[in-house]
N, C-alpha and C. Protein backbone atom coordinates (compact mmCIF):
# COMPACT_ATOMS: atom_id res chain seq x y z
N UNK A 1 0.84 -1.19 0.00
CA UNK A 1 0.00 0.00 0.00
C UNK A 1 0.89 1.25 0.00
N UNK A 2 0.59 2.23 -0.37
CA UNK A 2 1.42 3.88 -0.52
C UNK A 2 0.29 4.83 -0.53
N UNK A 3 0.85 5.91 -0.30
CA UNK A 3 -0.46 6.91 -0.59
C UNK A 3 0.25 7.94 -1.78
N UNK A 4 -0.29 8.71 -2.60
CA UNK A 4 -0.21 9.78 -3.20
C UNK A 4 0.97 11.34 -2.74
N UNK A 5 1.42 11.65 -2.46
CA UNK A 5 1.88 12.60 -2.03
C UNK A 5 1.96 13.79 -3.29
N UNK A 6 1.20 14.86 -3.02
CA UNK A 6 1.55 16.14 -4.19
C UNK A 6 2.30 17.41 -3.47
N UNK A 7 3.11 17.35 -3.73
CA UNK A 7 3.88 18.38 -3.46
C UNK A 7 3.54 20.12 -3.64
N UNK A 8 3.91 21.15 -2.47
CA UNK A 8 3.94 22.34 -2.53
C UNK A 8 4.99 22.48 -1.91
N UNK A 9 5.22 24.21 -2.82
CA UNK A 9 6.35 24.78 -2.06
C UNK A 9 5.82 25.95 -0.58
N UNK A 10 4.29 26.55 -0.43
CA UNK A 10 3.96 27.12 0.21
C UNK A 10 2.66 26.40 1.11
N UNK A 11 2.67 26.73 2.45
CA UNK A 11 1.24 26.36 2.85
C UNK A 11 0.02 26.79 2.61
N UNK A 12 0.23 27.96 1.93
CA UNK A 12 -1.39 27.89 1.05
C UNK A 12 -1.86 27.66 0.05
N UNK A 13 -0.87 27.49 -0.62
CA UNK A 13 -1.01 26.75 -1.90
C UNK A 13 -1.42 25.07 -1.70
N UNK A 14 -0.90 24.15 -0.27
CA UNK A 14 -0.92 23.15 0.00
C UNK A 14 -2.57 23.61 0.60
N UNK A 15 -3.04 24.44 1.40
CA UNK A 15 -3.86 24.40 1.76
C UNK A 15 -5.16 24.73 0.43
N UNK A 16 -4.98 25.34 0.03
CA UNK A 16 -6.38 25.52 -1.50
C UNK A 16 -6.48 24.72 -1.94
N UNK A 17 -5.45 23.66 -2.24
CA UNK A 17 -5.21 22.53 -3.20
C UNK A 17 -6.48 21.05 -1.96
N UNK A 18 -5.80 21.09 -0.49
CA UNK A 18 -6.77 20.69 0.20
C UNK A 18 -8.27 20.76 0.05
N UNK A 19 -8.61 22.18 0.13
CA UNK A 19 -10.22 22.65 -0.04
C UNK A 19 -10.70 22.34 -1.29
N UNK A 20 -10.30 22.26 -2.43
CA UNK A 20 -10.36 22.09 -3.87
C UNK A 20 -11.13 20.33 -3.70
N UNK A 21 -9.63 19.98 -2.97
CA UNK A 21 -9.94 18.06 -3.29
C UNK A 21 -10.99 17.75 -2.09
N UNK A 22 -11.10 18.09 -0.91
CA UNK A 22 -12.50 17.90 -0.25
C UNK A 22 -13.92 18.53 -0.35
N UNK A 23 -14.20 19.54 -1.15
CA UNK A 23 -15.10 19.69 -1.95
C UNK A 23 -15.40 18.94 -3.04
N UNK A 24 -14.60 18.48 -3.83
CA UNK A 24 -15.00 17.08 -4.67
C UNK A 24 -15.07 15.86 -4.10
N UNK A 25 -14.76 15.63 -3.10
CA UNK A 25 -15.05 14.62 -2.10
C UNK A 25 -13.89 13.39 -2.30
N UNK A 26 -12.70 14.23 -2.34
CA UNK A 26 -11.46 13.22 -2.29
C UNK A 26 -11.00 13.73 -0.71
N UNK A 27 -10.44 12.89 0.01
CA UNK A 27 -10.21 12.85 1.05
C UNK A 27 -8.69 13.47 0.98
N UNK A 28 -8.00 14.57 1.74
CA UNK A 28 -6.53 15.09 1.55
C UNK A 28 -6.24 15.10 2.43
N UNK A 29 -4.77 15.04 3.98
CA UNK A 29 -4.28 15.46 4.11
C UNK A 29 -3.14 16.20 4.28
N UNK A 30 -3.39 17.32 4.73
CA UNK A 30 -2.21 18.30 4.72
C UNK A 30 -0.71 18.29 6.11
N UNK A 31 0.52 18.04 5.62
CA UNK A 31 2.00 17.52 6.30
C UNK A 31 2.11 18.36 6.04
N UNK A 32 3.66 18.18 6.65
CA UNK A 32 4.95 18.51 6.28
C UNK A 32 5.52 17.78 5.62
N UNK A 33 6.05 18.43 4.51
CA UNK A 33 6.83 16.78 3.09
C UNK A 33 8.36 16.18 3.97
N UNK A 34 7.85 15.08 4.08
CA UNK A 34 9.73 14.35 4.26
C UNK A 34 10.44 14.71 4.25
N UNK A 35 11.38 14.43 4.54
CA UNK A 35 13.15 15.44 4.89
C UNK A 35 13.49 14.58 3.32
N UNK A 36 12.92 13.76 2.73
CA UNK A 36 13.71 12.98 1.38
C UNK A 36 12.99 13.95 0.02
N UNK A 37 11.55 14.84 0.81
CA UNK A 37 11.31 15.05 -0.31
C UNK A 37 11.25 16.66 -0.41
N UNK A 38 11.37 17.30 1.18
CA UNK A 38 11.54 18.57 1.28
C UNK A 38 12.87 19.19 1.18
N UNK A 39 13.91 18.30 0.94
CA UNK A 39 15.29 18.83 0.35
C UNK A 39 14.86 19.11 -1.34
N UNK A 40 14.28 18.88 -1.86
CA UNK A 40 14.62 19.26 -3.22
C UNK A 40 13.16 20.24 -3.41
N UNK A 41 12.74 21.51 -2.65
CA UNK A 41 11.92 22.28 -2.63
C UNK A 41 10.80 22.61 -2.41
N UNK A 42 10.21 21.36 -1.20
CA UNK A 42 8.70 21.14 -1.22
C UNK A 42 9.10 20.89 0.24
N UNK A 43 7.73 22.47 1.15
CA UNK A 43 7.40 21.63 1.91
C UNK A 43 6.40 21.30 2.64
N UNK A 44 5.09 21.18 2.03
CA UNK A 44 4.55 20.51 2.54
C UNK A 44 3.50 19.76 1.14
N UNK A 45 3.05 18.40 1.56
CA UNK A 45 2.40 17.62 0.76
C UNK A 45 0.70 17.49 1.08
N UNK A 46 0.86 17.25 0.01
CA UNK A 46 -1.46 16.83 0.42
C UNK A 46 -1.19 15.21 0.06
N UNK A 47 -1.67 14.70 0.90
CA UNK A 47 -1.65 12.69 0.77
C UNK A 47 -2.88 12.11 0.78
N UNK A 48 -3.12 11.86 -0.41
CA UNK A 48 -4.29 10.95 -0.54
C UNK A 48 -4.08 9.66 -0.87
N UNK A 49 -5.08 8.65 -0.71
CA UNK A 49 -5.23 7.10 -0.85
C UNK A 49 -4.30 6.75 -2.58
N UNK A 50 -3.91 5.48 -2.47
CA UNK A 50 -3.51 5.27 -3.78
C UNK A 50 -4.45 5.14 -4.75
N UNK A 51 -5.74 4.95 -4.48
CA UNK A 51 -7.16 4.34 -5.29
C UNK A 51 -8.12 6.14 -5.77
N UNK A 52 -7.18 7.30 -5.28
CA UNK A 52 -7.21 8.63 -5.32
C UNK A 52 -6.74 9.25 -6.30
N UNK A 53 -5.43 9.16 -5.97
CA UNK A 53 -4.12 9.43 -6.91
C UNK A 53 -4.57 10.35 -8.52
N UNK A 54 -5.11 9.55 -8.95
CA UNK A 54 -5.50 10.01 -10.63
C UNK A 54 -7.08 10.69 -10.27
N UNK A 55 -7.58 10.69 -10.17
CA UNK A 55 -8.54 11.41 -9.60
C UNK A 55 -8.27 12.94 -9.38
N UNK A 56 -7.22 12.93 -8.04
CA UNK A 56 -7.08 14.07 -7.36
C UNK A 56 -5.98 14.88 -8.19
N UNK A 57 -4.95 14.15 -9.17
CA UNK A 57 -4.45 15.15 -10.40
C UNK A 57 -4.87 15.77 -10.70
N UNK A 58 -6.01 15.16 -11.55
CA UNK A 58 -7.06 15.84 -12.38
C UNK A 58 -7.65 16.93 -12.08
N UNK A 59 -8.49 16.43 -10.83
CA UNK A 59 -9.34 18.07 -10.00
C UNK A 59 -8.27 18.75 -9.57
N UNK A 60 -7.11 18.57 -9.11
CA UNK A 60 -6.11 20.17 -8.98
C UNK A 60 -5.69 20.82 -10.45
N UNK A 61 -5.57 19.99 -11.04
CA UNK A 61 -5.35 20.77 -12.39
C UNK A 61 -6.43 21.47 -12.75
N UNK A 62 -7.90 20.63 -13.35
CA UNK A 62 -8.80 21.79 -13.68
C UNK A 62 -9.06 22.91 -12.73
N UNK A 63 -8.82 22.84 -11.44
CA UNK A 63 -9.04 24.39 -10.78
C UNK A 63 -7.85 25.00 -10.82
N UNK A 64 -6.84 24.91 -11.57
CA UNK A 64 -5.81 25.57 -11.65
C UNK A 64 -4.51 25.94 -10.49
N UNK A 65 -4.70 24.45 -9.50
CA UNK A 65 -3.92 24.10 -8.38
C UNK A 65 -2.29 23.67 -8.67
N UNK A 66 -1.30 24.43 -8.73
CA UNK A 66 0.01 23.82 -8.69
C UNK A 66 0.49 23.72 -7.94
N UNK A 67 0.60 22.03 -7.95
CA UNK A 67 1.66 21.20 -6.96
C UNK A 67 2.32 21.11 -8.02
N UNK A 68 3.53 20.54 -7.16
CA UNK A 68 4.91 20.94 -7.99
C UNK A 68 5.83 19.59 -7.98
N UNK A 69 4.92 18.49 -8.01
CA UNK A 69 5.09 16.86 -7.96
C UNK A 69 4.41 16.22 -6.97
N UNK A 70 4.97 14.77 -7.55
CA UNK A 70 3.53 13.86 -6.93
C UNK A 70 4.89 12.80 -6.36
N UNK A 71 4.96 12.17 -5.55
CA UNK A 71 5.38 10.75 -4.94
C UNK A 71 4.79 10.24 -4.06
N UNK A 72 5.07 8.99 -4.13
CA UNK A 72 4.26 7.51 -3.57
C UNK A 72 5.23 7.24 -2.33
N UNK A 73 4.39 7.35 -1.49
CA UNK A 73 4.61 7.30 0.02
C UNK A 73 4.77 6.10 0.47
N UNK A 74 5.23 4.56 0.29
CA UNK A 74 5.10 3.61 0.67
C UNK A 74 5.10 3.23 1.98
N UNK A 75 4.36 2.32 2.73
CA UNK A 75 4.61 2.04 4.30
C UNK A 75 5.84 1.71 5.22
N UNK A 76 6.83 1.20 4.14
CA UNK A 76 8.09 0.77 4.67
C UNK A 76 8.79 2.31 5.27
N UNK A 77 8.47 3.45 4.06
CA UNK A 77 9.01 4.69 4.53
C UNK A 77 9.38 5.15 3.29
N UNK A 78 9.91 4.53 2.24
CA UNK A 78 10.59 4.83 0.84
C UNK A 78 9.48 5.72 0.06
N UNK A 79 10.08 6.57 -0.74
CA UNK A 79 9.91 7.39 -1.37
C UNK A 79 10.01 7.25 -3.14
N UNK A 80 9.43 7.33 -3.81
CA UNK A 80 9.66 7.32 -5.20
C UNK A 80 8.22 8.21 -6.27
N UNK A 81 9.07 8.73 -6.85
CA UNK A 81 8.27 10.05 -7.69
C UNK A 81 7.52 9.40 -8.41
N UNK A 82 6.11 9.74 -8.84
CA UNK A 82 5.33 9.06 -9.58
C UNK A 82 4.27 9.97 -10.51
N UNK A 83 4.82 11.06 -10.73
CA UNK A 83 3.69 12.10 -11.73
C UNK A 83 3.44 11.22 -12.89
N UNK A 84 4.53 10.61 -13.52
CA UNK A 84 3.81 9.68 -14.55
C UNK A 84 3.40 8.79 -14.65
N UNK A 85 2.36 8.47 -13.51
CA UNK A 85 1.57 7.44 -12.82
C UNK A 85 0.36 8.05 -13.67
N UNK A 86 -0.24 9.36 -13.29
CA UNK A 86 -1.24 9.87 -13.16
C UNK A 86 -1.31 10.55 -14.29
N UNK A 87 -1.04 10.16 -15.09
CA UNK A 87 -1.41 11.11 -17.12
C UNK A 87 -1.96 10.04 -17.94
């Protein structure tokens, strides 16, 4: 199992992107991104379910929400980028 992770570089941008996806009735929440994933300019993530994932692309894009990448959160702890999961 993993969850979704979309990346921001600001908390309100992480936060609109929140209100956006629970008004469509995707479930988000809002961290602090990983020390693996907040070294390379992000920090904080919106994490939704893996069964989400493509879904919740979609509705941040049509409202004109930029996150600034997506990675898969696995349970072990590992990290791996996955925007081209979701196209």
């Amino acid at each position: 199992m993993f969850l979704y992770a979309f990346s921001f570089r600001s908390l309100t941008g992480a936060q609109t992107g929140r209100d956006v996806l629970n008004v469509s009735g995707i479930a988000a929440e809002l961290s602090r991104a990983p020390k693996s994933i907040a070294v390379q300019g992000c920090g904080y993530v919106l994490e939704v379910s893996e069964f989400d994932g493509v879904r919740a692309a979609g509705v941040l894009r049509s409202y004109g929400v930029g996150y600034r990448r997506v990675f898969r959160l696995y349970d072990d702890g590992s990290v791996q980028e996955a925007d081209h999961d979701l196209f």
